[in-house]
Protein backbone atom coordinates (compact mmCIF):
# COMPACT_ATOMS: atom_id res chain seq x y z
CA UNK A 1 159.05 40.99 -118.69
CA UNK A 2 161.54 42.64 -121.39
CA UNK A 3 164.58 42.25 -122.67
CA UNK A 4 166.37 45.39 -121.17
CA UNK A 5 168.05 46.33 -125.02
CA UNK A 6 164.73 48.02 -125.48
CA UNK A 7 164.96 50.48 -122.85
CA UNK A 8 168.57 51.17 -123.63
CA UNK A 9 167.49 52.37 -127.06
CA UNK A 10 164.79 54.17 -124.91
CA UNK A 11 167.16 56.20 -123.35
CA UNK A 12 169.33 56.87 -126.67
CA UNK A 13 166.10 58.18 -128.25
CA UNK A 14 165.24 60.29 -125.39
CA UNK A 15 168.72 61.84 -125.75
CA UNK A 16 168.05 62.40 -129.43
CA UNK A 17 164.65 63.95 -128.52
CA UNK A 18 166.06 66.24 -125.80
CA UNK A 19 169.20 67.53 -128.13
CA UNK A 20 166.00 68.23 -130.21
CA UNK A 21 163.81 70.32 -127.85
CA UNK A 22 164.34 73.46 -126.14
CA UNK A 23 162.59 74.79 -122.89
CA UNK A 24 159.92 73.14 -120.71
CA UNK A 25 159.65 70.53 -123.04
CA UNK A 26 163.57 70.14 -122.82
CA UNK A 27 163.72 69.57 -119.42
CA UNK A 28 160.59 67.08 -119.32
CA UNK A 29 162.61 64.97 -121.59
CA UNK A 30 165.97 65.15 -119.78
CA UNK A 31 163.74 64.29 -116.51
CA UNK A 32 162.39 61.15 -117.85
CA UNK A 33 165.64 59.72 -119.35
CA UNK A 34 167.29 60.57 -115.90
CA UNK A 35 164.18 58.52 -114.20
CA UNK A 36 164.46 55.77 -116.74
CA UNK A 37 168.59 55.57 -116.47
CA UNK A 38 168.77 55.47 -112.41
CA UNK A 39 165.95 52.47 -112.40
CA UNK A 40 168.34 50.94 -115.11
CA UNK A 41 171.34 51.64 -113.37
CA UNK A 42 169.56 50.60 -109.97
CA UNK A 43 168.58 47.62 -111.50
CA UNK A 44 164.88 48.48 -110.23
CA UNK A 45 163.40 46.82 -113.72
CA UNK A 46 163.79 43.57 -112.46
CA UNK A 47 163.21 43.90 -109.01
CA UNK A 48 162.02 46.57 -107.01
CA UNK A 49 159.41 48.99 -105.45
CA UNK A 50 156.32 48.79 -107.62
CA UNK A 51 155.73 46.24 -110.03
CA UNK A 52 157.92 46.48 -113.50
CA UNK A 53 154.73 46.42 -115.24
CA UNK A 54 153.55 49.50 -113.59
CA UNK A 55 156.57 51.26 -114.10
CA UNK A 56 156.96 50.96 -117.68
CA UNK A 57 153.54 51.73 -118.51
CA UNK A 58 153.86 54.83 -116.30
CA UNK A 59 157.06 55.48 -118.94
CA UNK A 60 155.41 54.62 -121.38
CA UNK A 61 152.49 57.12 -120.25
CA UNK A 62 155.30 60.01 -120.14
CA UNK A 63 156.64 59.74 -123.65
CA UNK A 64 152.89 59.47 -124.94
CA UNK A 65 152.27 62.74 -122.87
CA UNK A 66 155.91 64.28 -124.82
CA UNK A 67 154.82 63.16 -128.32
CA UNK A 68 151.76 64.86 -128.02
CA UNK A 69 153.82 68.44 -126.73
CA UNK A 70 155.89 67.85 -130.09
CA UNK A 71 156.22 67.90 -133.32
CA UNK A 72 158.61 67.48 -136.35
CA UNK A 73 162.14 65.30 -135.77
CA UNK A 74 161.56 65.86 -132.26
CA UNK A 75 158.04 63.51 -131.94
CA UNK A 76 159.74 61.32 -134.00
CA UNK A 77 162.75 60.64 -131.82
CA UNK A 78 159.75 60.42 -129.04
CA UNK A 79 157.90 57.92 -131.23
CA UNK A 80 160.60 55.82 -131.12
CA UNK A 81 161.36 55.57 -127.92
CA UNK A 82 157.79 54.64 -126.95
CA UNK A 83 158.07 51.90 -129.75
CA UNK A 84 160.77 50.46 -127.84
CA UNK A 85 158.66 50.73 -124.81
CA UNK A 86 156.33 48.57 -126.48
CA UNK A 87 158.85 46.42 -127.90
CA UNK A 88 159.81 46.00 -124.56
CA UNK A 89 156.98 45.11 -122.71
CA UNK A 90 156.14 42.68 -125.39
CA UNK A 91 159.38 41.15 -124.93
């Protein structure tokens, strides 16, 4: 699966997003882009517990949940990061 470019500009999104938000919805954000960056770092998207699959639908399944807390330049940043989600998976 996926060409790992895609959730890179995941993560740059997500940073746009949470620079964006305030509160609750501030710290969900900065949550999942610390999730998504250690399985990046760890390397975990190629090979580790769970399958990949799994784990980037269950990202995928976060953002979703975000973009539907938000609105304005803030769902937007969100809506593109779960493009690239998609991107990636189809990748």
């Amino acid at each position: 699966m996926g060409n790992d470019r895609y959730l890179y500009d995941t993560l740059l999104y997500l940073e746009d997003a949470s620079d964006l938000a305030d509160g609750p919805v501030q710290t969900h954000i900065d949550s999942v882009h610390e999730g998504l960056s250690e399985e990046l770092e760890d390397g975990q998207t190629q090979d580790g517990p769970g399958s990949e699959a799994d784990r980037v639908a269950e990202l995928l399944q976060k953002i979703e949940g975000l973009v539907a807390e938000t609105n304005g330049v803030t769902a937007r940043a969100l809506e593109d990061a779960r493009e690239c989600c998609i991107q990636y998976q189809k990748s």
